[in-house]
Protein backbone atom coordinates (compact mmCIF):
# COMPACT_ATOMS: atom_id res chain seq x y z
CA UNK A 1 8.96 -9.07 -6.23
CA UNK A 2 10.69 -10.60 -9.48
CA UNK A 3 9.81 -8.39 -12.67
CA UNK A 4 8.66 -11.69 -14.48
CA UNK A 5 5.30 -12.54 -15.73
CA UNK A 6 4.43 -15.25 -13.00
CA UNK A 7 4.10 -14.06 -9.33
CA UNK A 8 5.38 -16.63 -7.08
CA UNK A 9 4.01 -18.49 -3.51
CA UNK A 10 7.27 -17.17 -2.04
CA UNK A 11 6.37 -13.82 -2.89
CA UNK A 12 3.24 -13.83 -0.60
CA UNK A 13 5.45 -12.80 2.43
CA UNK A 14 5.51 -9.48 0.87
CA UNK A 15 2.15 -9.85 -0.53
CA UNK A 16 0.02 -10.36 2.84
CA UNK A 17 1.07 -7.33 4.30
CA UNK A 18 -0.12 -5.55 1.36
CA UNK A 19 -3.08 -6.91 0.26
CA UNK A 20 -3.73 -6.60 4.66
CA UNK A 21 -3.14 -2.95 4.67
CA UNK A 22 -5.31 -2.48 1.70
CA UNK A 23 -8.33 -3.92 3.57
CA UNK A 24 -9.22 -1.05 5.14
CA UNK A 25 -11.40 1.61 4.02
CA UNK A 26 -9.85 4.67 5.21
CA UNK A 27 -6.25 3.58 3.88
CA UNK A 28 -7.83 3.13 0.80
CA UNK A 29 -8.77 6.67 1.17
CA UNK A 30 -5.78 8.32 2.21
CA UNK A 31 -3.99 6.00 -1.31
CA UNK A 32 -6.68 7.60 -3.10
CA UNK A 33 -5.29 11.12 -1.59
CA UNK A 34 -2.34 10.54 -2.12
CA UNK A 35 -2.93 9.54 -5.99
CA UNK A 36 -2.23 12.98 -7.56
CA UNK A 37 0.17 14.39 -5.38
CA UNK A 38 2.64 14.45 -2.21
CA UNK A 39 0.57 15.14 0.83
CA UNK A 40 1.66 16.66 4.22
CA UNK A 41 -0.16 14.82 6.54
CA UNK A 42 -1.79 17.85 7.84
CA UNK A 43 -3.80 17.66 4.66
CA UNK A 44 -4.68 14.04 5.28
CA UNK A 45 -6.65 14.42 8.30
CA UNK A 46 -9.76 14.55 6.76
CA UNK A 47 -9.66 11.42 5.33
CA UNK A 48 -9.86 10.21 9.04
CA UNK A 49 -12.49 12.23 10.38
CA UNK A 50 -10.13 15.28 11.17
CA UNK A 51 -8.67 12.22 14.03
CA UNK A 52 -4.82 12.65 13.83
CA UNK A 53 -4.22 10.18 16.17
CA UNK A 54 -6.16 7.90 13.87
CA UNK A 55 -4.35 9.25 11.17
CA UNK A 56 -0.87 8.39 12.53
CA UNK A 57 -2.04 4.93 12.87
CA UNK A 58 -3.18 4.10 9.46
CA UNK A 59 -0.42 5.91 7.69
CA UNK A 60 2.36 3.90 10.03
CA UNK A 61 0.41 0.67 8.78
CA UNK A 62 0.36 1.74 5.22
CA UNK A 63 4.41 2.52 5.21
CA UNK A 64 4.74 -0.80 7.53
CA UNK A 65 2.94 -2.27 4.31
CA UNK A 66 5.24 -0.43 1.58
CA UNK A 67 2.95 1.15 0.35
CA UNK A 68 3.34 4.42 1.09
CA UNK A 69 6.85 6.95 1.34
CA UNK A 70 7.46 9.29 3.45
CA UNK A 71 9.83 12.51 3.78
CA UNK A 72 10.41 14.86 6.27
CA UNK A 73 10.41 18.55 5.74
CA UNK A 74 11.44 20.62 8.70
CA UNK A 75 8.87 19.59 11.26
CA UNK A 76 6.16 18.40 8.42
CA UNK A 77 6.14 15.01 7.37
CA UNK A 78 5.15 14.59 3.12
CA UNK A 79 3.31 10.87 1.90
CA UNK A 80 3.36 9.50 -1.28
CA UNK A 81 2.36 6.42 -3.29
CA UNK A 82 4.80 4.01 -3.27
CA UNK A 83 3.67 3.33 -7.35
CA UNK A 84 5.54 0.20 -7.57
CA UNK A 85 4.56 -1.80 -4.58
CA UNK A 86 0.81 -0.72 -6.01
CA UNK A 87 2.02 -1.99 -9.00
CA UNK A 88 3.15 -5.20 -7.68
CA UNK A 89 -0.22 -5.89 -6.10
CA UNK A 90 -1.77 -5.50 -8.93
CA UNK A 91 0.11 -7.64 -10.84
CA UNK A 92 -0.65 -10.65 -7.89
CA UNK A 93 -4.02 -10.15 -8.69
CA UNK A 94 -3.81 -10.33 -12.46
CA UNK A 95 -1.92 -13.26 -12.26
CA UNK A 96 -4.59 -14.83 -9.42
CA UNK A 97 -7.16 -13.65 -12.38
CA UNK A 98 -5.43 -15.01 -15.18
CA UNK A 99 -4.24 -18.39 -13.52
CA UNK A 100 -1.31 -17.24 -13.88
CA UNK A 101 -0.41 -17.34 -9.84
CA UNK A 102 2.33 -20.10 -9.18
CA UNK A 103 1.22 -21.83 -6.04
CA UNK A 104 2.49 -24.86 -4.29
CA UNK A 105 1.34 -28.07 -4.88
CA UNK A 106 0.00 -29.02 -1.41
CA UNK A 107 -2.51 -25.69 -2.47
């Protein structure tokens, strides 16, 4: 995403997968997680009903989104916030706010 003050239509490639990732209450809780600190995903589980299986999914959508980072540790595997793809979406949706969003013309 450019660092200028406009997002643009082209950018919504990267932006769908995002804002699609985001729709979904228990990513939005493991983000919230994962908001003050690394995590190991052992400590995540929770925020999916103790389901690891469940977990696995929504964390592999979440990276598949760039959202989240991952490193591996031995045989543990540590999230965290990707703070500048966050940071991008939220600059889409000031600039969707403010008017500011440069869409096509056939929009």
């Amino acid at each position: 995403m450019t660092t200028g003050s406009t997002t643009s239509f082209a950018e919504l490639e990267t932006l769908a997968p995002r804002f699609a990732a985001l729709a979904e209450e228990k990513r939005l809780s493991i983000l919230a997680a994962l908001g003050s600190a690394e995590r190991c995903a052992c400590d995540l589980t929770g925020c999916c009903g103790d389901r690891q299986p469940l977990l696995s999914f929504h964390l592999k959508k979440l990276r598949d989104a760039g959202l989240v980072s991952v490193r591996r540790d031995g045989r543990w595997m540590h999230y965290s916030l990707d703070r500048e793809a966050l940071r991008e979406v939220a600059r889409a949706l000031t600039d969707l706010a403010d008017g500011a969003f440069d869409a096509p013309s056939c929009c």
